[in-house]
Protein backbone atom coordinates (compact mmCIF):
# COMPACT_ATOMS: atom_id res chain seq x y z
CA UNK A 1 26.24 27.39 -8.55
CA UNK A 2 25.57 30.43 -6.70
CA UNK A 3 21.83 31.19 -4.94
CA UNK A 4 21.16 33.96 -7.86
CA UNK A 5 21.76 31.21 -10.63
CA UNK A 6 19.68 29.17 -8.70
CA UNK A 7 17.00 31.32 -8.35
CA UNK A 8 16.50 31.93 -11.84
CA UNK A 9 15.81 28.06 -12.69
CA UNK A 10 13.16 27.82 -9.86
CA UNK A 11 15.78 26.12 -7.28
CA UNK A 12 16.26 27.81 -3.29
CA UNK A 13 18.37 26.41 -0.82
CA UNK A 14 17.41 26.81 2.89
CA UNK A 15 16.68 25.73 6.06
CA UNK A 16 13.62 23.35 6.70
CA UNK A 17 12.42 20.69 9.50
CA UNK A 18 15.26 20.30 12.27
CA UNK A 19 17.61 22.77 10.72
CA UNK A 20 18.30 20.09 8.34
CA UNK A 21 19.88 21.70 4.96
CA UNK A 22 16.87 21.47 1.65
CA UNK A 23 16.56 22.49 -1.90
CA UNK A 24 13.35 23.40 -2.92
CA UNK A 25 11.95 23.54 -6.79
CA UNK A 26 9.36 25.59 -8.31
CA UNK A 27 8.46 25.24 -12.15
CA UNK A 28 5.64 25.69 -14.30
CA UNK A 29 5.22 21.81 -14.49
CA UNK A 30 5.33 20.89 -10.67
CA UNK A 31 7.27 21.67 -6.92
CA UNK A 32 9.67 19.88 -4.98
CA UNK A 33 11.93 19.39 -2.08
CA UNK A 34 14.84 17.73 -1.81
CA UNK A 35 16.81 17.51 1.80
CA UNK A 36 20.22 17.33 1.78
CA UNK A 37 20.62 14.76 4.18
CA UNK A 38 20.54 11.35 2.53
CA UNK A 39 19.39 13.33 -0.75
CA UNK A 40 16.01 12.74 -0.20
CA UNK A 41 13.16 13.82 -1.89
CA UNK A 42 10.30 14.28 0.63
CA UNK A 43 7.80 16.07 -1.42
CA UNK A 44 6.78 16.17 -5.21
CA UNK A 45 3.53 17.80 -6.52
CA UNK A 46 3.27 18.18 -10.08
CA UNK A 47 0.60 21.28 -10.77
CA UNK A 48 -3.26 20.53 -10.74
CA UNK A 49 -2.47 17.11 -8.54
CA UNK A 50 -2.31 16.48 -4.98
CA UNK A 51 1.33 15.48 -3.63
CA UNK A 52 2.37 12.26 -4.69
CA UNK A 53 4.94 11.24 -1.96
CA UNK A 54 4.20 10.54 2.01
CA UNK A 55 6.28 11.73 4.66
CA UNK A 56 5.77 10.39 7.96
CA UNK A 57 4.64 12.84 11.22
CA UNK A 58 6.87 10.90 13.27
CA UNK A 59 9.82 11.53 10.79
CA UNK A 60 13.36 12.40 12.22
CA UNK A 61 15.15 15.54 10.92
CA UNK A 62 18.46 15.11 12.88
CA UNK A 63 21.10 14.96 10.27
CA UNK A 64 22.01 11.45 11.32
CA UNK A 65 18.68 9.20 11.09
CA UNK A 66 17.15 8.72 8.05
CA UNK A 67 14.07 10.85 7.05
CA UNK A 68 11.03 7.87 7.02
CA UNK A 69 9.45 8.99 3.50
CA UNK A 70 9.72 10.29 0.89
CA UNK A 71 12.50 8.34 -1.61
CA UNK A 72 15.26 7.93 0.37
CA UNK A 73 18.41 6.09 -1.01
CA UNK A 74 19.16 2.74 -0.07
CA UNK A 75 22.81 2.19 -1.49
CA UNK A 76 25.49 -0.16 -1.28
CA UNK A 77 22.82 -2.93 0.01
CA UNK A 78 19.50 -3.19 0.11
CA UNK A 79 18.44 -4.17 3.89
CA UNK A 80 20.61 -5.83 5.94
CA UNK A 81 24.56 -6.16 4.78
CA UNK A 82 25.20 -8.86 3.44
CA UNK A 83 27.98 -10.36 5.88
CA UNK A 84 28.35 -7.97 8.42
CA UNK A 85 24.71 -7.24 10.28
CA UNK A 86 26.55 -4.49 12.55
CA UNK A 87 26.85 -2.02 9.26
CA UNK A 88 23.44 0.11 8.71
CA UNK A 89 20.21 -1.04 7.42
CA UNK A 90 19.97 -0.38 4.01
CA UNK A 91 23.18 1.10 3.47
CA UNK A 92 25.22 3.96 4.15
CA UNK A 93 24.38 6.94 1.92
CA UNK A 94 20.82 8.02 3.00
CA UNK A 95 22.32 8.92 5.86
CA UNK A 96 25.01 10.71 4.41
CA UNK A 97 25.35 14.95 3.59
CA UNK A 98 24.91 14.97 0.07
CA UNK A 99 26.36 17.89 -2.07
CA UNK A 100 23.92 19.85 -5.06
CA UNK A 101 26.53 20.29 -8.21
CA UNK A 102 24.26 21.86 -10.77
CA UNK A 103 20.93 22.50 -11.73
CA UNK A 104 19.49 22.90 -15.62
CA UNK A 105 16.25 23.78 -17.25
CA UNK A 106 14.88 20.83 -19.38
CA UNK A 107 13.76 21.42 -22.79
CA UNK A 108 10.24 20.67 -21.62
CA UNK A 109 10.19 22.83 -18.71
CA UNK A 110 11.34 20.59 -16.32
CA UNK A 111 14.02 21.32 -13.53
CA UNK A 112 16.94 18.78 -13.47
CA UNK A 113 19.06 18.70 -9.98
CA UNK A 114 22.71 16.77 -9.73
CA UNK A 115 23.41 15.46 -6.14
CA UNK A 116 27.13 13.61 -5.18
CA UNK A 117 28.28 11.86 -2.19
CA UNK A 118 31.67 10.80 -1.44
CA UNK A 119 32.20 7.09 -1.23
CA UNK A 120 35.00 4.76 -1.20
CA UNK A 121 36.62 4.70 -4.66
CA UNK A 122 32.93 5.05 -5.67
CA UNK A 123 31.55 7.98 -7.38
CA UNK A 124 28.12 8.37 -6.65
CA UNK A 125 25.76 11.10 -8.43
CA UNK A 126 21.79 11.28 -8.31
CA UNK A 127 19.72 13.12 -10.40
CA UNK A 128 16.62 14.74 -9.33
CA UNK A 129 14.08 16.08 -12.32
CA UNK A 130 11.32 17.81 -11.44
CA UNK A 131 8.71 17.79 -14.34
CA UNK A 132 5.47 16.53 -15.60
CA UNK A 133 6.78 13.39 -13.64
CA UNK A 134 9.53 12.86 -11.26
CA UNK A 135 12.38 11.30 -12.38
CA UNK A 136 15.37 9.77 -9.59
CA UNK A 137 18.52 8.61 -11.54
CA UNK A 138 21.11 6.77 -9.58
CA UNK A 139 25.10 6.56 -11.28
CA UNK A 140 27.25 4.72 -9.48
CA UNK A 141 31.20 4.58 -11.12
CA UNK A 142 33.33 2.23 -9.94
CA UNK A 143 36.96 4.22 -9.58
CA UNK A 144 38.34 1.11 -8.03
CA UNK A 145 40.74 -1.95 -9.50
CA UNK A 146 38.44 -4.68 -8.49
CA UNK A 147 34.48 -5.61 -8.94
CA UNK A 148 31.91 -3.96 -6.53
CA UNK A 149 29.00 -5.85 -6.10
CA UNK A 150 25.96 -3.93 -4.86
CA UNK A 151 22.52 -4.19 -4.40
CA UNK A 152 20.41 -0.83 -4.09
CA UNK A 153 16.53 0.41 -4.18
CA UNK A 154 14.64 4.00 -4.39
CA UNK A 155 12.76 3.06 -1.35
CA UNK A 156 9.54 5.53 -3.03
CA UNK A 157 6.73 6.03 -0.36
CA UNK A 158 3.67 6.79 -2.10
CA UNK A 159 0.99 8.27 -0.41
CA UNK A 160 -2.28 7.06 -0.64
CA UNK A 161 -6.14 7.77 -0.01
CA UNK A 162 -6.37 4.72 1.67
CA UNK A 163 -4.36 1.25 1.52
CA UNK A 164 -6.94 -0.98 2.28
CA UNK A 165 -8.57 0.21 -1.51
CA UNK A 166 -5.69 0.22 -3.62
CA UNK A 167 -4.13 -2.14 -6.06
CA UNK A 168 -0.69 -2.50 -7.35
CA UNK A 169 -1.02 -3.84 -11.29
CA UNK A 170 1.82 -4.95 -13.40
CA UNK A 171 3.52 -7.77 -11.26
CA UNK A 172 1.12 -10.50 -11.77
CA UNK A 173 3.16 -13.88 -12.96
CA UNK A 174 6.46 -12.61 -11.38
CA UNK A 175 8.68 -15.07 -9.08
CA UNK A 176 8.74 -13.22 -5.33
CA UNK A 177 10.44 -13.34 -2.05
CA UNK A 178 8.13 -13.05 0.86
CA UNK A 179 9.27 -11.51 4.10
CA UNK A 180 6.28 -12.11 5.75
CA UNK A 181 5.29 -15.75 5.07
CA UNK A 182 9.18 -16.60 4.75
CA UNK A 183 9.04 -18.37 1.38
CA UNK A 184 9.21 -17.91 -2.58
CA UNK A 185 6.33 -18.05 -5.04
CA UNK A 186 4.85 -16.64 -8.08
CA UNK A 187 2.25 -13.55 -7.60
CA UNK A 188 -0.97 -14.78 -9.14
CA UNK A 189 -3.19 -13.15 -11.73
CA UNK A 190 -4.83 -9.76 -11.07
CA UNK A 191 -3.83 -7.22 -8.94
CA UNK A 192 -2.35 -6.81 -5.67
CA UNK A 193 -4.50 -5.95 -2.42
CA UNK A 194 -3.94 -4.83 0.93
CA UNK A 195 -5.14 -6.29 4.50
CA UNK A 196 -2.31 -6.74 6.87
CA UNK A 197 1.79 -6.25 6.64
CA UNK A 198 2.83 -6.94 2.96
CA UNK A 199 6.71 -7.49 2.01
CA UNK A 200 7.55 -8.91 -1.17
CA UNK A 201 10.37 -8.22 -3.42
CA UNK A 202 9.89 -9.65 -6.81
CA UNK A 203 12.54 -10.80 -8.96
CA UNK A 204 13.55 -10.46 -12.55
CA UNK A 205 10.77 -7.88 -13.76
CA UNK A 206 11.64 -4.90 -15.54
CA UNK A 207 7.92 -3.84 -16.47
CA UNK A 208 6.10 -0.61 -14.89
CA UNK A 209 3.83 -1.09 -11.61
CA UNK A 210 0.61 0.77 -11.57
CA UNK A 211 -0.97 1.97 -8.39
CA UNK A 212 -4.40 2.51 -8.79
CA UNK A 213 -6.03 4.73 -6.32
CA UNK A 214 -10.00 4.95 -6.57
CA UNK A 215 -10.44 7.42 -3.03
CA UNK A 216 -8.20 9.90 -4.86
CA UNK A 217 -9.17 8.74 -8.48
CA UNK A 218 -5.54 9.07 -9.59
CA UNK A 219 -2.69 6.34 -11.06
CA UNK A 220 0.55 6.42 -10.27
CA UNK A 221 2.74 4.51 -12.53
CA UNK A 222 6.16 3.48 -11.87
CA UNK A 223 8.32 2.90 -14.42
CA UNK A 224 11.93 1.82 -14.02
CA UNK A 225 15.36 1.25 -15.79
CA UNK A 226 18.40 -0.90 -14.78
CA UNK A 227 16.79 -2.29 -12.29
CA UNK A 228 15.72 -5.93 -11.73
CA UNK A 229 13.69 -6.20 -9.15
CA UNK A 230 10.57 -4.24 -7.52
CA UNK A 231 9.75 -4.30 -3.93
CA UNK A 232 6.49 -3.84 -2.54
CA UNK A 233 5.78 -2.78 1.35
CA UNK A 234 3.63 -1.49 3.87
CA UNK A 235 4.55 -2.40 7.63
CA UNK A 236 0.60 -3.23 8.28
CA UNK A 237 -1.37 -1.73 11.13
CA UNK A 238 0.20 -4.33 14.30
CA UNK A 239 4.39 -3.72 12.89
CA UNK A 240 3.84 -0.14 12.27
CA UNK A 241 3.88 -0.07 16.22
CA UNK A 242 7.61 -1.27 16.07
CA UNK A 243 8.41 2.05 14.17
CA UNK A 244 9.19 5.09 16.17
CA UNK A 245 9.47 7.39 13.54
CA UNK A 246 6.04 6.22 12.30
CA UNK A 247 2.89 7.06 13.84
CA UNK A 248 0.15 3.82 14.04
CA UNK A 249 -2.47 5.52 12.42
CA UNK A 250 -0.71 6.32 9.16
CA UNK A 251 -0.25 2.68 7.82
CA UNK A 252 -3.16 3.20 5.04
CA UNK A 253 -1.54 6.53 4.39
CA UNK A 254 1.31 4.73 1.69
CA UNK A 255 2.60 2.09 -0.01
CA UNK A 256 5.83 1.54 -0.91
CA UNK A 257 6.70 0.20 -4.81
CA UNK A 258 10.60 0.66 -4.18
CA UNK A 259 12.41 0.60 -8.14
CA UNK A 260 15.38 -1.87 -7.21
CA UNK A 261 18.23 -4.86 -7.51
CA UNK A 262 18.08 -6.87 -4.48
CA UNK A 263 18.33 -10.52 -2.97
CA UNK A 264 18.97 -12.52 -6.28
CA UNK A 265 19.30 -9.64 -8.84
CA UNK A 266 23.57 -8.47 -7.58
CA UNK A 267 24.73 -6.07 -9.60
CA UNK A 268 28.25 -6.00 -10.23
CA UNK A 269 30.05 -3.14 -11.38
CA UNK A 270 33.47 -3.77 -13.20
CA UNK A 271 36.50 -1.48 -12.88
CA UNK A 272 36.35 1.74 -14.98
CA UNK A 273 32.45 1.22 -15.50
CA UNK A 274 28.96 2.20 -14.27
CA UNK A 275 25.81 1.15 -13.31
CA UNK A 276 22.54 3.36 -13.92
CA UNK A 277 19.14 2.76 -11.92
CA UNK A 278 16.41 5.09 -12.55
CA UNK A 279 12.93 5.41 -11.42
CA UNK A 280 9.96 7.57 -12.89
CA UNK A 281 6.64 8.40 -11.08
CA UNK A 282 3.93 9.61 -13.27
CA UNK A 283 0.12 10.63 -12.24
CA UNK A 284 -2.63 9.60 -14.61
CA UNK A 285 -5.60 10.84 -13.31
């Protein structure tokens, strides 16, 4: 599509931090910006709401880091690989120079974006909608002969008014993996807090996660389909020192509730087939 088509749905393309390529979107129903690199979406407002998403200060706009924030992509693995620990963190493509393919007005007034990224016998499209809520579809089709196994999350940082008086609803009962204390369990009734470093992905859940935020008296609701597991982290106010691209007074600034399938929940793709993960982000409040 050429920059006049664009323009008429809402949609520029230019320049932003570093140089670094962006799409921007502009509706009746909300904004948003998109950077090419890694296809991340750093910013999402719908209208009459304060921005949902948190971008870091510290972030790096090089073209070859990833952009801390925002929802980047974490795609063929989630964290480390799985045999070989010299490959990236988290995979390869939110590092990558994603292409835009289309744009389309939604019958609601929405804006609908189509990203690709060239992969190894992989065909890899995400779509961006821009609406009432945001909506981040991942489509992975396997092109290949043989299974791919992957595992994958829409690593969503959500900003905030504090951390330390949030809750995270919906996960009670669900079997977890915890990074911090190093073991399994089950999350207990009632609602998630915060006070210190929190890392837990939890397994076999399908159902939406509810941030409630009483400093900004707003929910944000996650809701999420083909995707197994949720993840839930905030680096805590002693590891956020470890992160250069984060600065040490922002960790009650976000929380990450990532929409994923990771550790236990391998997806595998057959030949000739694909695999659909998508995440919505809606503001009650």
């Amino acid at each position: 599509m050429n920059d006049s088509e664009l323009s008429a749905l809402g949609v520029t393309r230019d320049k932003g931090r570093g140089g670094q390529d962006r799409v921007l979107v502009r509706n009746d129903l909300a904004e948003a910006e998109i950077y090419l690199h890694g296809a991340t979406v750093t910013h999402y407002q719908p209208t009459g709401h304060a921005p949902v998403l948190f971008v870091s200060s510290n972030a790096i706009f090089d073209g070859a880091k990833p952009i801390r924030g925002g929802v980047p992509i974490c795609w063929p693995w989630f964290g480390p690989h799985p045999t070989d620990l010299s490959q990236p963190q988290h995979g390869t493509v939110r590092t990558k120079a994603w292409t835009l393919t289309y744009a389309e007005r939604q019958p609601d007034g929405a804006t609908r974006l189509s990203f690709s990224v060239e992969t190894h016998e992989v065909e890899v499209t995400y779509l961006v909608t821009v609406g009432r809520s945001l909506t981040t579809t991942l489509i992975a089709a396997n092109r290949s002969t043989m299974p791919l196994n992957i595992t994958e999350a829409l690593h969503s940082y959500l900003a905030v008014g504090d951390l330390r008086q949030i809750s995270v609803e919906g996960l009670a009962g669900v079997d977890y993996i915890d990074r911090v204390a190093h073991n399994r369990d089950q999350q207990p009734a009632g609602a998630i807090r915060f006070n210190g470093e929190f890392d837990r992905t939890f397994l076999n859940t399908v159902t939406p996660v509810t941030v409630i935020d009483p400093m900004w008296k707003r929910r944000l609701i996650i809701s999420k389909q083909g995707s197994k597991s949720t993840v839930v982290w905030n680096p805590g106010a002693e590891k956020i020192t470890t992160f250069k691209d984060l600065a040490a007074d922002q960790w009650p600034m976000f929380v990450c509730v990532e929409t994923a399938n990771a550790s236990d929940n391998v997806v595998t793709v057959a030949p000739g087939t694909s695999h659909v993960m998508e995440a919505e982000i809606s503001v009650v409040g």
